[in-house]
PDB file of N, CA and C in Angstrom:
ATOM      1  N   UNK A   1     118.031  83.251 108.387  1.00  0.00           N
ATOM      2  CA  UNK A   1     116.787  83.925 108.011  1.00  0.00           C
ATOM      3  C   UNK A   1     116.694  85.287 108.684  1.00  0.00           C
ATOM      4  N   UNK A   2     117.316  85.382 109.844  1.00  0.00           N
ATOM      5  CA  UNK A   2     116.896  86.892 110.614  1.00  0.00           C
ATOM      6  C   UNK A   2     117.872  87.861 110.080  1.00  0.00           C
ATOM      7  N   UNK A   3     119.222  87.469 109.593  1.00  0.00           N
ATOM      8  CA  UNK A   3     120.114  88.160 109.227  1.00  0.00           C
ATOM      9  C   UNK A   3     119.441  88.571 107.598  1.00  0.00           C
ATOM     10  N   UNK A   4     118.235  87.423 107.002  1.00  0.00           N
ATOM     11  CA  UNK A   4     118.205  88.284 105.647  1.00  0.00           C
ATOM     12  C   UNK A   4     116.994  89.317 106.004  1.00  0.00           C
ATOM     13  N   UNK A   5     116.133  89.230 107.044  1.00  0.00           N
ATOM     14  CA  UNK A   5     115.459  89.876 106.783  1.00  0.00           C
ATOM     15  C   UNK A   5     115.815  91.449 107.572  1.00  0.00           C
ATOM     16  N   UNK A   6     116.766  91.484 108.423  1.00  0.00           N
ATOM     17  CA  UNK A   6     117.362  92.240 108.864  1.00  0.00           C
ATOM     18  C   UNK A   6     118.619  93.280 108.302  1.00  0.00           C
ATOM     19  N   UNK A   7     118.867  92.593 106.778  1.00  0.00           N
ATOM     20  CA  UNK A   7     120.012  93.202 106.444  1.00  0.00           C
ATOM     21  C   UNK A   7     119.257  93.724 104.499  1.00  0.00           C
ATOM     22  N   UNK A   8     118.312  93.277 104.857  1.00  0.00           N
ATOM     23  CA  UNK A   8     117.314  93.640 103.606  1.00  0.00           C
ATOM     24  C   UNK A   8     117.298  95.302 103.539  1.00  0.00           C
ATOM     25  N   UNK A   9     117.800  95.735 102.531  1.00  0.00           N
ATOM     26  CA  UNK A   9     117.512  97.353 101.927  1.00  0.00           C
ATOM     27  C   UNK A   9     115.707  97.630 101.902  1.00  0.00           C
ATOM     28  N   UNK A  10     114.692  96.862 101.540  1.00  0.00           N
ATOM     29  CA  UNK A  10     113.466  97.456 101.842  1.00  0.00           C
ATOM     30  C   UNK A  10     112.608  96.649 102.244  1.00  0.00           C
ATOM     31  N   UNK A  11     112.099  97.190 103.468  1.00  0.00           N
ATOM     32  CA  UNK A  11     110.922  95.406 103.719  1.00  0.00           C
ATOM     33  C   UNK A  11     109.507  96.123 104.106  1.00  0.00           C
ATOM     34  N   UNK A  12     108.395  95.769 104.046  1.00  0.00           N
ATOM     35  CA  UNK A  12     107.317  96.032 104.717  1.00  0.00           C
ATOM     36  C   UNK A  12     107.115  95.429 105.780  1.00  0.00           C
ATOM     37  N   UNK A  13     106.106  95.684 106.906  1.00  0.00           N
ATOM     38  CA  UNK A  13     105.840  94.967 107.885  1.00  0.00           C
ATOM     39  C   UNK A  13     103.958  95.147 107.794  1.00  0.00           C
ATOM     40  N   UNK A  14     103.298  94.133 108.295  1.00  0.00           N
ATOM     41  CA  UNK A  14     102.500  94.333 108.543  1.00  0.00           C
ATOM     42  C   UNK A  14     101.128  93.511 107.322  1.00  0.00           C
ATOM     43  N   UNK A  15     100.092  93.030 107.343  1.00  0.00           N
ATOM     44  CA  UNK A  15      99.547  92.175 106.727  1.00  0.00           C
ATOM     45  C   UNK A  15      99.216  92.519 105.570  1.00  0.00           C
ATOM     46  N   UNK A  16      98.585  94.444 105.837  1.00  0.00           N
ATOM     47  CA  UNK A  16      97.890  94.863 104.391  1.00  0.00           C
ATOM     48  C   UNK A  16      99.500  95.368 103.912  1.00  0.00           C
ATOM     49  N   UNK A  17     100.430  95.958 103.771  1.00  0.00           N
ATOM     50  CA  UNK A  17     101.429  96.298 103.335  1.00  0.00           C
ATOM     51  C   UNK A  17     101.993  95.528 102.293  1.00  0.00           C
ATOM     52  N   UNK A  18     102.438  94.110 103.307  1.00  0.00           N
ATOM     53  CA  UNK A  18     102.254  92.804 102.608  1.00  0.00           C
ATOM     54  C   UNK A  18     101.608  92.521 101.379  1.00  0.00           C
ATOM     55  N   UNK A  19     100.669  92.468 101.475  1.00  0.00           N
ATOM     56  CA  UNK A  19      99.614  92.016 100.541  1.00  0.00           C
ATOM     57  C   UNK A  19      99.572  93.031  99.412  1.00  0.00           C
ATOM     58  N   UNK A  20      99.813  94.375  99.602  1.00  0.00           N
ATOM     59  CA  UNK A  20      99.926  95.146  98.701  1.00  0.00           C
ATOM     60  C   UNK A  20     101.532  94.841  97.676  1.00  0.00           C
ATOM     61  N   UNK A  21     102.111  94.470  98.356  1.00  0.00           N
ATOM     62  CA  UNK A  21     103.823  94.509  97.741  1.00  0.00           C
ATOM     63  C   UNK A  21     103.278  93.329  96.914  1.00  0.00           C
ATOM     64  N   UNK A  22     102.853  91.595  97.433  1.00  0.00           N
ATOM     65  CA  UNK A  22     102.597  91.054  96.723  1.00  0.00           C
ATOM     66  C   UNK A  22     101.478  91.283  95.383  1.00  0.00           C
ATOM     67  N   UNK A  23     100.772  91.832  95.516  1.00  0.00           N
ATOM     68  CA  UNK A  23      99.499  91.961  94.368  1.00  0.00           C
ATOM     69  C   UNK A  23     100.374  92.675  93.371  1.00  0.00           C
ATOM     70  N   UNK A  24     101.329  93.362  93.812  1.00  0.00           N
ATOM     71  CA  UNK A  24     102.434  94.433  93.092  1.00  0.00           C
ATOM     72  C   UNK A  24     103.456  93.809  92.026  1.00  0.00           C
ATOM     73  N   UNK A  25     103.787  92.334  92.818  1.00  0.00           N
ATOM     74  CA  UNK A  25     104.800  91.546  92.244  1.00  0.00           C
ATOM     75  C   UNK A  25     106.282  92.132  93.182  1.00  0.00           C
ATOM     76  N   UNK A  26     105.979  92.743  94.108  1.00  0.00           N
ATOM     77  CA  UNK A  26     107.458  93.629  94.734  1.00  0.00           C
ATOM     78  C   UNK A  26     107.986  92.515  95.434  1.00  0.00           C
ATOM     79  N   UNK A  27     107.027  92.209  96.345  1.00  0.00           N
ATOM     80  CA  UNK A  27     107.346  90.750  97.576  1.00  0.00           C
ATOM     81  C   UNK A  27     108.667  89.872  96.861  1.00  0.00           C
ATOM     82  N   UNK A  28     110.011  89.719  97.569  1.00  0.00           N
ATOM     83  CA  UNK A  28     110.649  89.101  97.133  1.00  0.00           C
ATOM     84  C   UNK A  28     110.576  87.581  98.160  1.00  0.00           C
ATOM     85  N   UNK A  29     110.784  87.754  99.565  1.00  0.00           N
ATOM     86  CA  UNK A  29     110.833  86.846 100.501  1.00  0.00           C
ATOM     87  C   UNK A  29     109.124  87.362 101.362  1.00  0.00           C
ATOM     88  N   UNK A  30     108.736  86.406 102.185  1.00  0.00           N
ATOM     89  CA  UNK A  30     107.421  86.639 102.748  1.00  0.00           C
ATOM     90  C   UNK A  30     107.751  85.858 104.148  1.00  0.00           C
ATOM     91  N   UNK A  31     107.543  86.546 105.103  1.00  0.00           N
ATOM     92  CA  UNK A  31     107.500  85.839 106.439  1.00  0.00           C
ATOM     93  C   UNK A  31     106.509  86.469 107.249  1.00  0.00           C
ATOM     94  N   UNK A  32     105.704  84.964 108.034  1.00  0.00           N
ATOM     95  CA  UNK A  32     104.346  84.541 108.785  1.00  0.00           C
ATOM     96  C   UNK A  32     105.196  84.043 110.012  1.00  0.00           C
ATOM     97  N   UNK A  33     104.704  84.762 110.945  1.00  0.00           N
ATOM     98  CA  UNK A  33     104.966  83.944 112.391  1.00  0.00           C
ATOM     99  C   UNK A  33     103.644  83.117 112.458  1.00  0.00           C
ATOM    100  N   UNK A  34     104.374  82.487 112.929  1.00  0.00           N
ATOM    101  CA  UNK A  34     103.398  80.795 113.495  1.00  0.00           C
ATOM    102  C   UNK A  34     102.358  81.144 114.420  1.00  0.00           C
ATOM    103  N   UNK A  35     102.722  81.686 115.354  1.00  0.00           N
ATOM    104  CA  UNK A  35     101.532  82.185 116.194  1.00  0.00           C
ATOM    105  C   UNK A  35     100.780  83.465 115.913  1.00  0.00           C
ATOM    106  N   UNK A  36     100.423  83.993 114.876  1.00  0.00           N
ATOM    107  CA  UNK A  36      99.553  85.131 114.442  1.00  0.00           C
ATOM    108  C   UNK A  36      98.268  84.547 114.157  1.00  0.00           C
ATOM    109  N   UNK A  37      97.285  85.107 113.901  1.00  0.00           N
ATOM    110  CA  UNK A  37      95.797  84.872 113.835  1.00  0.00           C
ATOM    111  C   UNK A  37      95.780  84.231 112.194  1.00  0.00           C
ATOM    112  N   UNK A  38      95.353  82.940 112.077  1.00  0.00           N
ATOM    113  CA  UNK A  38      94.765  82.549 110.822  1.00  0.00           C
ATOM    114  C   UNK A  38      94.099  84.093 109.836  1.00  0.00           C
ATOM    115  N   UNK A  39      93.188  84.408 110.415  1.00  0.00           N
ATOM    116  CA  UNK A  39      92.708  85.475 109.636  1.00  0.00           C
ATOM    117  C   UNK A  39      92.950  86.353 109.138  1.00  0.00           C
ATOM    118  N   UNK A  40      94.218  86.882 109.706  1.00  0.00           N
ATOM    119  CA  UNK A  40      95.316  87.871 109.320  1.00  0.00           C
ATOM    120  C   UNK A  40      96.574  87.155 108.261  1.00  0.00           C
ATOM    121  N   UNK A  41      96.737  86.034 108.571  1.00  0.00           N
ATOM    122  CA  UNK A  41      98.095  85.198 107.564  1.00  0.00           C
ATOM    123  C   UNK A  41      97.344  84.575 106.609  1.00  0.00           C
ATOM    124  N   UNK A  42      95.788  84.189 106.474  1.00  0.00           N
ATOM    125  CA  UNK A  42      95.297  83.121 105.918  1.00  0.00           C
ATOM    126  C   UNK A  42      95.291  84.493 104.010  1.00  0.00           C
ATOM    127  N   UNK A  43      94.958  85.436 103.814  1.00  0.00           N
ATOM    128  CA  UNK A  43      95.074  86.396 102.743  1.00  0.00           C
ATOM    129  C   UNK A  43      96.368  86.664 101.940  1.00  0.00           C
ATOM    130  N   UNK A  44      97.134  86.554 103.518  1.00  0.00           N
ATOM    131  CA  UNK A  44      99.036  86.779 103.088  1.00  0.00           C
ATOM    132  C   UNK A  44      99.232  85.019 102.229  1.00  0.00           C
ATOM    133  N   UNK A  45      98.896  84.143 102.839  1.00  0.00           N
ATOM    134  CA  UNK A  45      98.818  82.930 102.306  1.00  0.00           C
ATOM    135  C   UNK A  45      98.441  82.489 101.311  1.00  0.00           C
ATOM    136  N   UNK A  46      97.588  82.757 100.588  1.00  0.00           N
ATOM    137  CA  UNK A  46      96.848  82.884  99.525  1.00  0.00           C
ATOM    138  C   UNK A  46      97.584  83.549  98.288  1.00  0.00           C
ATOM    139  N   UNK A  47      97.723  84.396  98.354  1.00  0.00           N
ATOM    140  CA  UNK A  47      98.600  85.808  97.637  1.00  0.00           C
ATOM    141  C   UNK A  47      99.973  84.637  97.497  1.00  0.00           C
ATOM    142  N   UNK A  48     100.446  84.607  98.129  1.00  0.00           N
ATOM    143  CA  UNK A  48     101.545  83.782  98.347  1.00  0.00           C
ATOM    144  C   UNK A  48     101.421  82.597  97.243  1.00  0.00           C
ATOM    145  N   UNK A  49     100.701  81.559  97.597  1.00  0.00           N
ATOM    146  CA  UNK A  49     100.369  80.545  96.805  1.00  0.00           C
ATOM    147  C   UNK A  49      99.979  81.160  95.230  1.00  0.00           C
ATOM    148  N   UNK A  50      99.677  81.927  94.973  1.00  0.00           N
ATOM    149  CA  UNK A  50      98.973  82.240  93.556  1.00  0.00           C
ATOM    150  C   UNK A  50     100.202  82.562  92.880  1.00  0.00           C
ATOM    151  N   UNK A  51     101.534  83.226  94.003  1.00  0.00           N
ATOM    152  CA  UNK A  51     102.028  84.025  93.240  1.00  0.00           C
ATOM    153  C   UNK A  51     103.387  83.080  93.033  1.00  0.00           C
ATOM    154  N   UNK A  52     103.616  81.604  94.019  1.00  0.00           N
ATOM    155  CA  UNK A  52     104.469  81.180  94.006  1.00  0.00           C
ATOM    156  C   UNK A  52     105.486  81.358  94.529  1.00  0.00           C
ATOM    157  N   UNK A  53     105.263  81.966  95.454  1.00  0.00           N
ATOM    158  CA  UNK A  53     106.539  82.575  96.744  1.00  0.00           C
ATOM    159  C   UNK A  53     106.203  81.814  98.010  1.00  0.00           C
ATOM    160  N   UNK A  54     107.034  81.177  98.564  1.00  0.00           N
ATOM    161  CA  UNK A  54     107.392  80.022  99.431  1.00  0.00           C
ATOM    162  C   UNK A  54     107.526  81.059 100.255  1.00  0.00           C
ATOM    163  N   UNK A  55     106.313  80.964 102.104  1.00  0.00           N
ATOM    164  CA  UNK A  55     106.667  81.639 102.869  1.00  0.00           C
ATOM    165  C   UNK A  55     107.504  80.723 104.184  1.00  0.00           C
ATOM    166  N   UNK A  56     108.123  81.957 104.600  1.00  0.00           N
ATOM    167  CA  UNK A  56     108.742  81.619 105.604  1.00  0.00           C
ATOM    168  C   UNK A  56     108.815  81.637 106.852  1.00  0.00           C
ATOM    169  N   UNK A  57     108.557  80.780 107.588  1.00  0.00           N
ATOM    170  CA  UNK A  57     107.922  80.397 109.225  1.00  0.00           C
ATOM    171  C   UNK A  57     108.766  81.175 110.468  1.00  0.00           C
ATOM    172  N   UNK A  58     107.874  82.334 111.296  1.00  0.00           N
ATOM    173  CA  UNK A  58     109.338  82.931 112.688  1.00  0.00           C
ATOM    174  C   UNK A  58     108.150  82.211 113.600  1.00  0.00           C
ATOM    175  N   UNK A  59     108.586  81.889 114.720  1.00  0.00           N
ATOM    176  CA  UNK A  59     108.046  81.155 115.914  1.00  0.00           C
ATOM    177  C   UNK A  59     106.711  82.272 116.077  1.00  0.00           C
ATOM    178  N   UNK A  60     107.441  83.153 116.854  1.00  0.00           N
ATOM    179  CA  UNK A  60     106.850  83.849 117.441  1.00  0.00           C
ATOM    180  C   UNK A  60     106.119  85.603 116.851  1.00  0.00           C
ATOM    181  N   UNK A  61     105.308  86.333 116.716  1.00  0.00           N
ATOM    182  CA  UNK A  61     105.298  87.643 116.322  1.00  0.00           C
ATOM    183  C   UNK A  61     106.110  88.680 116.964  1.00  0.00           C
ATOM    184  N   UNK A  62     106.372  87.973 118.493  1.00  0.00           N
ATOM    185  CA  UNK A  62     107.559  89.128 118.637  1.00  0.00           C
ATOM    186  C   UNK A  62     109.041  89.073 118.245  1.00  0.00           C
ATOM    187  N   UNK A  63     109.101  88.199 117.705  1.00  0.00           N
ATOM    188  CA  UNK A  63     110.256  87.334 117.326  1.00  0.00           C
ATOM    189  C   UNK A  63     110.441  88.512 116.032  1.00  0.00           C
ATOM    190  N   UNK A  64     109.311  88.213 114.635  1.00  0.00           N
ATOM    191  CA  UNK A  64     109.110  89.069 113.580  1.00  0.00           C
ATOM    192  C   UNK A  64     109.278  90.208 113.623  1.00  0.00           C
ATOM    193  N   UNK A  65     108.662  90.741 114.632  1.00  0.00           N
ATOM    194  CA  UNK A  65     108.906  92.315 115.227  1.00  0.00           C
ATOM    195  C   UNK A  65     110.094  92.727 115.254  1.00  0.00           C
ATOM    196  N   UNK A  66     110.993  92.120 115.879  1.00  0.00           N
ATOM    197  CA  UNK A  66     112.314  92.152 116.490  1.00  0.00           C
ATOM    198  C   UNK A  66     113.476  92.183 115.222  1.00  0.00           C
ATOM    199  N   UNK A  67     112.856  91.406 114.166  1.00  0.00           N
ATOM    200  CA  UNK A  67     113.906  90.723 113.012  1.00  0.00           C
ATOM    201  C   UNK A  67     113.741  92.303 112.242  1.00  0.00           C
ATOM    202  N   UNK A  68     112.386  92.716 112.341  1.00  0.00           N
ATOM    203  CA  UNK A  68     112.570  93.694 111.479  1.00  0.00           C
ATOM    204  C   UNK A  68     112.824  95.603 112.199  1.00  0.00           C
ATOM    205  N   UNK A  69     113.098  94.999 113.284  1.00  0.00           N
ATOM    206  CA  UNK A  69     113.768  96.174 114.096  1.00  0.00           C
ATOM    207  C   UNK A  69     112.766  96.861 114.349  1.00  0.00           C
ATOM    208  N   UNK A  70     111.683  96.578 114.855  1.00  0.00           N
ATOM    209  CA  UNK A  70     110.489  97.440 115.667  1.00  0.00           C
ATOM    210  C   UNK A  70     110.057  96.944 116.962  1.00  0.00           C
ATOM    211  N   UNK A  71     109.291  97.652 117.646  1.00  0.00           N
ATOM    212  CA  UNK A  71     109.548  97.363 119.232  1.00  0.00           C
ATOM    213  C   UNK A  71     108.244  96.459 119.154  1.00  0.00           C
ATOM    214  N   UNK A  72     107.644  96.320 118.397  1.00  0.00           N
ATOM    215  CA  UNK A  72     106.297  95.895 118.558  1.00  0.00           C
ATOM    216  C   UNK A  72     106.259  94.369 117.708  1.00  0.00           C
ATOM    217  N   UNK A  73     104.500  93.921 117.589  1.00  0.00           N
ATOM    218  CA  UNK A  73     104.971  92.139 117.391  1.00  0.00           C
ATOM    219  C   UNK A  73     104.247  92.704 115.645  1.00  0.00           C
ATOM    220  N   UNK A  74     104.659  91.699 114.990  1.00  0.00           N
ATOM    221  CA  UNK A  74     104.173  91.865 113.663  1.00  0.00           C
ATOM    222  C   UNK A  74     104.096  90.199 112.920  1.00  0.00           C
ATOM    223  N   UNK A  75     103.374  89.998 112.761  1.00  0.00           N
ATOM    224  CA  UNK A  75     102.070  88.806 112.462  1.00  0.00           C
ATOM    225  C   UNK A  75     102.837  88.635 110.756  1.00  0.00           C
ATOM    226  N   UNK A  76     103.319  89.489 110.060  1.00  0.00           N
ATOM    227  CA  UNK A  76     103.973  89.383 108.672  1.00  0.00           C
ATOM    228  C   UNK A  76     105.027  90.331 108.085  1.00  0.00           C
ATOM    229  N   UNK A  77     105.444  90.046 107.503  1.00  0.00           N
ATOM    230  CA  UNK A  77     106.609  90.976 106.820  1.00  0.00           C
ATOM    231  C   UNK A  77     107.039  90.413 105.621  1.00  0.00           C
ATOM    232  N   UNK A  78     107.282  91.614 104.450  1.00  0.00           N
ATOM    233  CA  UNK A  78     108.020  91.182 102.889  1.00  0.00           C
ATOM    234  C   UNK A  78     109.193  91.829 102.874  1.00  0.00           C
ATOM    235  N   UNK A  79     110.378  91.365 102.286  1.00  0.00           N
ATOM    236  CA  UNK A  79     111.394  92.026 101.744  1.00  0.00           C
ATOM    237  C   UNK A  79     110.731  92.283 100.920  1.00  0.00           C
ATOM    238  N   UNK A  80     111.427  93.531  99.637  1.00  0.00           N
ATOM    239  CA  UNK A  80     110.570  93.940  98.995  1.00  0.00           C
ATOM    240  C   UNK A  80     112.421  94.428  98.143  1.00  0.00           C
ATOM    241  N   UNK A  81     113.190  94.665  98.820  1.00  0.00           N
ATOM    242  CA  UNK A  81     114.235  94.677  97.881  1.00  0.00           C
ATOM    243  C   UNK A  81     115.844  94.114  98.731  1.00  0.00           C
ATOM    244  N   UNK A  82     116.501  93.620  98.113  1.00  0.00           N
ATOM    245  CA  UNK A  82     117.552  92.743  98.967  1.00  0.00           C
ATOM    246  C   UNK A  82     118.759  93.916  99.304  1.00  0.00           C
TER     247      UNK A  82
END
């Protein structure tokens, strides 16, 4: 999983970004760290379910951060092209 989201040609990071790629139909893969705030994943979740894209679980947000090569923690992220 870290190698796809790491070797992905375009990804977003971040909840509203997210949510925009999905409403778009762009979102190919969707990943929620486990420990981010319900309130922030619970919209990404939703979107998700409507749209039929199976998200995918990182432990941690700094974990997410890390997969997608930023120094900082990030609560969600979409590939958006492989």
């Amino acid at each position: 999983m870290e190698k796809m989201i790491s070797s992905a040609r375009q990804k977003v990071v971040g909840a509203k970004q997210t949510l925009k790629a999905l409403e778009k139909g762009e979102a190919l893969h969707v990943f929620i760290a486990a420990d981010a705030e319900e309130k922030v994943t619970r919209p990404v979740l939703t979107v998700c379910d409507t749209s039929g894209i199976k998200p995918h679980y990182v432990e941690t947000m700094q974990q997410l951060g890390k997969m997608c090569g930023i120094k900082v923690k990030a609560a969600v992220a979409a590939i958006t092209e492989e």
